[in-house]
C-alpha atoms as a PDB file:
ATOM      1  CA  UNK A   1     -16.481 -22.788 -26.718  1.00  0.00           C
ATOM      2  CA  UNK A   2     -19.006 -19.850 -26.052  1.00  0.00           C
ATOM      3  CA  UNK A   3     -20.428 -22.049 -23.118  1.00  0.00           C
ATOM      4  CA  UNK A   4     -17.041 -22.630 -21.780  1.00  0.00           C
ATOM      5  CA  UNK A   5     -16.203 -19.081 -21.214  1.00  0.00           C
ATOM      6  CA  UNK A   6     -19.716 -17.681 -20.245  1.00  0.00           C
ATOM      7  CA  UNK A   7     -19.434 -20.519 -17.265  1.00  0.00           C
ATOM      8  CA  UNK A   8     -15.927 -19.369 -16.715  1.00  0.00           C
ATOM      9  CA  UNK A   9     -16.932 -15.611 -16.386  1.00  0.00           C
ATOM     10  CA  UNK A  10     -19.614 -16.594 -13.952  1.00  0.00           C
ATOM     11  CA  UNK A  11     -17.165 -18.940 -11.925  1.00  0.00           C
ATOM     12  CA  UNK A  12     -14.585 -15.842 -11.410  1.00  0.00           C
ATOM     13  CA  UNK A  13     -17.342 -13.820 -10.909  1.00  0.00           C
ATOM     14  CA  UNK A  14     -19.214 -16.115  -7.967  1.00  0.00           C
ATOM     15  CA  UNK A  15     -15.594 -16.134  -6.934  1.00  0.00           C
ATOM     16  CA  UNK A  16     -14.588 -12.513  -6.544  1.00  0.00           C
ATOM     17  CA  UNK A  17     -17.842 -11.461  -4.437  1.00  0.00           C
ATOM     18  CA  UNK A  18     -17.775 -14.213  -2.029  1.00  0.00           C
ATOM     19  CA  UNK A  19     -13.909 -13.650  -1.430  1.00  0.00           C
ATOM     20  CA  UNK A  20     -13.989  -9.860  -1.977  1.00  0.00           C
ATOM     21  CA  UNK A  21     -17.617  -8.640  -0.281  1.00  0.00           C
ATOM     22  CA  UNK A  22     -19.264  -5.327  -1.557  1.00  0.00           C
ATOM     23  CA  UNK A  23     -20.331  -2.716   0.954  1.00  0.00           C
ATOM     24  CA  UNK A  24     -22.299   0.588   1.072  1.00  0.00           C
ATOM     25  CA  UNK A  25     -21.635   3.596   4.013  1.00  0.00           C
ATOM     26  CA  UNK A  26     -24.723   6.043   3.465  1.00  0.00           C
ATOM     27  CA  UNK A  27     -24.815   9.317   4.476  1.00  0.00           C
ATOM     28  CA  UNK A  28     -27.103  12.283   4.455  1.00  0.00           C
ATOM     29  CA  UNK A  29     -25.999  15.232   2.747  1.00  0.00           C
ATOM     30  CA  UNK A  30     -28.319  18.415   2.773  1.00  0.00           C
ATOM     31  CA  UNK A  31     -31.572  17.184   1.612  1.00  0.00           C
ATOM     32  CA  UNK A  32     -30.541  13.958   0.353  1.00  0.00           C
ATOM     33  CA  UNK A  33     -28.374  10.682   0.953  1.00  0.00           C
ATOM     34  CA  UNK A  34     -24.914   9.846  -0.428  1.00  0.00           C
ATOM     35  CA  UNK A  35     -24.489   6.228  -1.303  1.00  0.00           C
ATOM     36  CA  UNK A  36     -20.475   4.409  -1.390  1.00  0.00           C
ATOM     37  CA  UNK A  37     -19.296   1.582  -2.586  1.00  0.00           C
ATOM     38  CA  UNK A  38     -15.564   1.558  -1.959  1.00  0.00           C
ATOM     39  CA  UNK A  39     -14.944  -1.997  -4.100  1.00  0.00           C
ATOM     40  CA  UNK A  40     -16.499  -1.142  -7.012  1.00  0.00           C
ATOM     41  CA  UNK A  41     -15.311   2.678  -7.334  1.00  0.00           C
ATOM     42  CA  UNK A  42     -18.733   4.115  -7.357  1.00  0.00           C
ATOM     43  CA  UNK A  43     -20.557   7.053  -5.660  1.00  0.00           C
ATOM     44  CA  UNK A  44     -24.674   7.469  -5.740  1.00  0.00           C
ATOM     45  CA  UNK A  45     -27.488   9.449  -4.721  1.00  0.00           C
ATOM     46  CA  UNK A  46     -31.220   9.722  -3.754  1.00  0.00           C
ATOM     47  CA  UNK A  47     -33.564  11.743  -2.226  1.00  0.00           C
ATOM     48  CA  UNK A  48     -34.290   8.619   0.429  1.00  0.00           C
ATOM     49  CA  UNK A  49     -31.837   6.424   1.485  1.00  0.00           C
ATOM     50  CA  UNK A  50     -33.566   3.495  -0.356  1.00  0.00           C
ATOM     51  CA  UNK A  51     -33.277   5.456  -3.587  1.00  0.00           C
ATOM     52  CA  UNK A  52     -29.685   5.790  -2.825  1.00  0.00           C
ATOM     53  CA  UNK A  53     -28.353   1.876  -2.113  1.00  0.00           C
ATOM     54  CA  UNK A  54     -30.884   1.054  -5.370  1.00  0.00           C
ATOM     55  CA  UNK A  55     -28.898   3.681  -7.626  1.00  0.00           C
ATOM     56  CA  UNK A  56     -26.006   2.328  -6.079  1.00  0.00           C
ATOM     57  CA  UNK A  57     -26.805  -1.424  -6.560  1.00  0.00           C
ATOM     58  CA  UNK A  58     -27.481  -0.301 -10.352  1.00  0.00           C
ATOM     59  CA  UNK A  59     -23.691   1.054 -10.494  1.00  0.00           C
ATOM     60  CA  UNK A  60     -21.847  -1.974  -9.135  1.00  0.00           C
ATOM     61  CA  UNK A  61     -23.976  -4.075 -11.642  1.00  0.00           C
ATOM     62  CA  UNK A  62     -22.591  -2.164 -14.472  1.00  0.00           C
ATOM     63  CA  UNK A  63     -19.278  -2.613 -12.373  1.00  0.00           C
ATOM     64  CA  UNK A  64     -19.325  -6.301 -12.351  1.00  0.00           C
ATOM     65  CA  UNK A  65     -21.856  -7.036 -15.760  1.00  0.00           C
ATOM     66  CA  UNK A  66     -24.069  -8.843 -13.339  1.00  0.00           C
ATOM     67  CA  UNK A  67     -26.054  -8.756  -9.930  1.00  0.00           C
ATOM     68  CA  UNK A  68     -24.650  -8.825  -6.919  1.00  0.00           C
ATOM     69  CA  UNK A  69     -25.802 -12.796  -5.676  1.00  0.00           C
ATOM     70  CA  UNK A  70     -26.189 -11.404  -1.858  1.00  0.00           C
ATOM     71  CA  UNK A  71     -26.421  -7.951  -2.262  1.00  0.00           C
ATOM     72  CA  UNK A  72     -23.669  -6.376  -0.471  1.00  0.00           C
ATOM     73  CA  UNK A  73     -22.595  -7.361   2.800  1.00  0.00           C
ATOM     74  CA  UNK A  74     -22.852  -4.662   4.971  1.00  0.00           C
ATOM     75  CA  UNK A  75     -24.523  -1.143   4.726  1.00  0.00           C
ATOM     76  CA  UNK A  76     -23.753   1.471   7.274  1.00  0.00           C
ATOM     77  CA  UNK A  77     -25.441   4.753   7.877  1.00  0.00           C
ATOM     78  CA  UNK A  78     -24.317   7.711   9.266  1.00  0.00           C
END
């Protein structure tokens, strides 16, 4: 029964992000970069804008319970 469930979490989940694709917009801020996710809800920082999609990758994990498969599907920087 446990099995059953675990593979029908991860069948939703494969679901979701390939129908529903996660993006980041970046955007400097002072001295440091502002990271958005506008799917999962969730707002980031870092002082480079590598430490900001990796602090934002962290958040939609804890979003979703897992990884994102593909990482997200477009990142734009302003």
């Amino acid at each position: 029964m446990a099995r059953e469930t675990l593979k029908m979490k991860r069948t939703i989940f494969q679901d979701m992000t390939s129908r529903f694709p996660f993006s980041a917009t970046i955007a400097r801020e002072e001295n440091m970069y502002i990271s958005i996710c506008p799917e999962a809800d969730a707002i980031c920082k870092g002082k480079t804008v590598e430490e900001a999609v990796e602090n934002l990758k962290k958040e939609v994990k804890k979003f979703l319970g897992e990884e994102l498969p593909q990482g997200f599907s477009k990142i734009v920087h302003y």
